[in-house]
N, C-alpha and C. Protein backbone atom coordinates (compact mmCIF):
# COMPACT_ATOMS: atom_id res chain seq x y z
N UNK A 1 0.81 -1.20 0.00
CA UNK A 1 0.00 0.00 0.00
C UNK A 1 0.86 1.27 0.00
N UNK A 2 2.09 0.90 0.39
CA UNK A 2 2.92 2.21 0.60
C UNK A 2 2.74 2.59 -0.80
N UNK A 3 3.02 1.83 -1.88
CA UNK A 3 3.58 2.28 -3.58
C UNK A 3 2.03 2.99 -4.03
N UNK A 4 1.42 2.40 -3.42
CA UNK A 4 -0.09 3.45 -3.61
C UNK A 4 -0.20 4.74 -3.35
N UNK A 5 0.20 4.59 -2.54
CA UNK A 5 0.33 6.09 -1.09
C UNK A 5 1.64 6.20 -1.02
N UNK A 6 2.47 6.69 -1.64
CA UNK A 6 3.99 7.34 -1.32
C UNK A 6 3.87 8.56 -0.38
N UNK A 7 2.74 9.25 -0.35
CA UNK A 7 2.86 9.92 0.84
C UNK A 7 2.92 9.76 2.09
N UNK A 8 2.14 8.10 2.71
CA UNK A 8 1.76 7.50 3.85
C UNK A 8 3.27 7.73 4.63
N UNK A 9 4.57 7.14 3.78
CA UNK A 9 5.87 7.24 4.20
C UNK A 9 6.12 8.55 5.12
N UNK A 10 6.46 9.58 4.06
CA UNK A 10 6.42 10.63 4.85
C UNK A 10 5.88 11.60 5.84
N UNK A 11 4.83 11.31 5.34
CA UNK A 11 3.65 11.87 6.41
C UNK A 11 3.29 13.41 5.93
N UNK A 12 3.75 13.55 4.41
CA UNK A 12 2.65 14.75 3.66
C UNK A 12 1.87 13.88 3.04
N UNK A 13 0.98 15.48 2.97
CA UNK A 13 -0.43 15.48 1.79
C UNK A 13 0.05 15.82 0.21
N UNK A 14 -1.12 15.00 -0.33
CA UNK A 14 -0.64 15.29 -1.75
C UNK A 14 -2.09 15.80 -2.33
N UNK A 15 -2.30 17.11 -2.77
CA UNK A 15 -3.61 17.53 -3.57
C UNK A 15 -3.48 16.12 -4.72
N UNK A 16 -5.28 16.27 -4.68
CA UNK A 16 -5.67 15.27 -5.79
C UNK A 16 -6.60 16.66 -6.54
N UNK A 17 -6.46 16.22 -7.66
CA UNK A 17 -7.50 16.78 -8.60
C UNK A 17 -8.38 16.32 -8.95
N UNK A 18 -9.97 16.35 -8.70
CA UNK A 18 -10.69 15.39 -8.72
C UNK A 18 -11.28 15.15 -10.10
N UNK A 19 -10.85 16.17 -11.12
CA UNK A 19 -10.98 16.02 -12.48
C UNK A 19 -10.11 14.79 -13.16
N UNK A 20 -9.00 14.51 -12.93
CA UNK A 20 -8.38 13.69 -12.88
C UNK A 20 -8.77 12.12 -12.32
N UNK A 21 -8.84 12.23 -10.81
CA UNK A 21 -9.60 10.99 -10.64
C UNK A 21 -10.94 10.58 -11.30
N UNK A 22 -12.05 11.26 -11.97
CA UNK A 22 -13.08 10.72 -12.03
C UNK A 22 -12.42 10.31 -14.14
N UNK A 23 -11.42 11.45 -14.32
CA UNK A 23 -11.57 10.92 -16.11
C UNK A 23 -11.16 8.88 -15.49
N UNK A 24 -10.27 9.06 -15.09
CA UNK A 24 -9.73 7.64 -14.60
C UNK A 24 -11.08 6.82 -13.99
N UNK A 25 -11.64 7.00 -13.49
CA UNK A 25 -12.51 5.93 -12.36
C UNK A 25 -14.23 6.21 -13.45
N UNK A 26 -14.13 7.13 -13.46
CA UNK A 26 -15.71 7.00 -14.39
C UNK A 26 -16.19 6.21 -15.59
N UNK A 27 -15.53 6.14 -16.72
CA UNK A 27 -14.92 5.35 -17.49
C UNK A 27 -14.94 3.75 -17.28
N UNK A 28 -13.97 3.30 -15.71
CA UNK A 28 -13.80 1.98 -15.25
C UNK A 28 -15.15 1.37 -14.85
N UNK A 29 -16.08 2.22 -14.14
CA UNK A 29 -17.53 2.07 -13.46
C UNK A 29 -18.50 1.98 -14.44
N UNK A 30 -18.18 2.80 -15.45
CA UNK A 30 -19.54 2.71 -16.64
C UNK A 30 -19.13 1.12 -17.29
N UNK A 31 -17.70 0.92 -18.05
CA UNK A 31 -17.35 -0.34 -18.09
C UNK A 31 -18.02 -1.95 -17.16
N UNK A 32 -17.21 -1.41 -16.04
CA UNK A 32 -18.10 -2.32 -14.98
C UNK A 32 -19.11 -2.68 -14.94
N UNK A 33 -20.39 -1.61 -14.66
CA UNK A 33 -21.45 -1.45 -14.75
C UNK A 33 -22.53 -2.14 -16.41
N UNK A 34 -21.52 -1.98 -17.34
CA UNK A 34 -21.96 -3.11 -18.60
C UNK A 34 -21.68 -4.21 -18.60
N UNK A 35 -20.52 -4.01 -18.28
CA UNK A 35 -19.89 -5.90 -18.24
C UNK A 35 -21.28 -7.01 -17.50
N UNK A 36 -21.60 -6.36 -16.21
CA UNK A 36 -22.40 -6.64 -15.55
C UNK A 36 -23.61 -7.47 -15.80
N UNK A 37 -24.02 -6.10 -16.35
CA UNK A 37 -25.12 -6.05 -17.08
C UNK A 37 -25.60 -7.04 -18.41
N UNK A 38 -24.14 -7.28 -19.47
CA UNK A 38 -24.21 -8.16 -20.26
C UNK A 38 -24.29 -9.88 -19.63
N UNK A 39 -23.00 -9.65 -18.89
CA UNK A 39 -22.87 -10.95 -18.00
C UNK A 39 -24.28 -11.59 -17.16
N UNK A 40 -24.95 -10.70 -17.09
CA UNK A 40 -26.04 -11.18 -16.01
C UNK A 40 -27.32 -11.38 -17.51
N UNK A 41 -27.17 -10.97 -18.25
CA UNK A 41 -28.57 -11.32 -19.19
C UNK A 41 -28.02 -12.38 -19.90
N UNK A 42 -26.87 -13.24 -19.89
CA UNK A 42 -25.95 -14.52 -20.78
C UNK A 42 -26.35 -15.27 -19.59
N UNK A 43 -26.52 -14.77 -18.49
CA UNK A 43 -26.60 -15.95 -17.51
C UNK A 43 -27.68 -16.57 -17.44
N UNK A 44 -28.86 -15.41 -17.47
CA UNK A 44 -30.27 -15.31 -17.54
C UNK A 44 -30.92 -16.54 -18.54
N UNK A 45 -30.01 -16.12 -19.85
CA UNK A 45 -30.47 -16.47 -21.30
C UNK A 45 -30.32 -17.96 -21.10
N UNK A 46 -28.88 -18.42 -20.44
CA UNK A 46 -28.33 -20.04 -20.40
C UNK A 46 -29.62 -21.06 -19.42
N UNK A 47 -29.81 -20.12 -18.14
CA UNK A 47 -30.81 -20.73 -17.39
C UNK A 47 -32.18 -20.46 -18.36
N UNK A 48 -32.61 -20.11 -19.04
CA UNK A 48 -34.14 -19.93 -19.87
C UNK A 48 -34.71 -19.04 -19.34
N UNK A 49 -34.35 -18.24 -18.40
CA UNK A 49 -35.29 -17.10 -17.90
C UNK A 49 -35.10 -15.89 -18.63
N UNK A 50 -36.40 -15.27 -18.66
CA UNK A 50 -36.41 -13.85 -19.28
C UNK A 50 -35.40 -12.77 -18.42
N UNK A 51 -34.59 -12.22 -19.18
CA UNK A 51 -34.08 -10.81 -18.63
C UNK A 51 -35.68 -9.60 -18.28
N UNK A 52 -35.17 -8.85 -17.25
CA UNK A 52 -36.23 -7.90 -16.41
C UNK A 52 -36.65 -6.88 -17.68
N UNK A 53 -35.45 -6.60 -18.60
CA UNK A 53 -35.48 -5.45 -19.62
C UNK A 53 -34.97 -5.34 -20.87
C-alpha cells in the first residue's frame, strides 16, 4: 500500500484533482457497470429465464 500512497511514508499530503480521478474511475464504473449487465442477461439467457429489460 505504501507504492499506492507514497505519501503514507512521509507523512505529507498530496492535492488530488478530482478532475483527474473521475476521467480515470468514471470510465472503469460505466465499463463495470456493462460488463455486468451483459454478463447477467448470458446468464439469464443459459438458465431460460427472461431478462427484467
Amino acid at each position: 500500500m505504501i507504492d499506492f500512497q507514497p505519501t503514507i511514508a512521509t507523512g505529507g499530503s498530496a492535492a488530488t484533482n478530482w478532475g483527474s480521478l473521475l476521467l480515470i474511475f468514471l470510465p472503469l464504473f460505466v465499463i463495470s457497470l456493462l460488463w455486468l449487465w451483459f454478463a447477467d442477461r448470458l446468464l439469464l439467457k443459459k438458465k431460460g429465464e427472461a431478462p427484467l429489460s
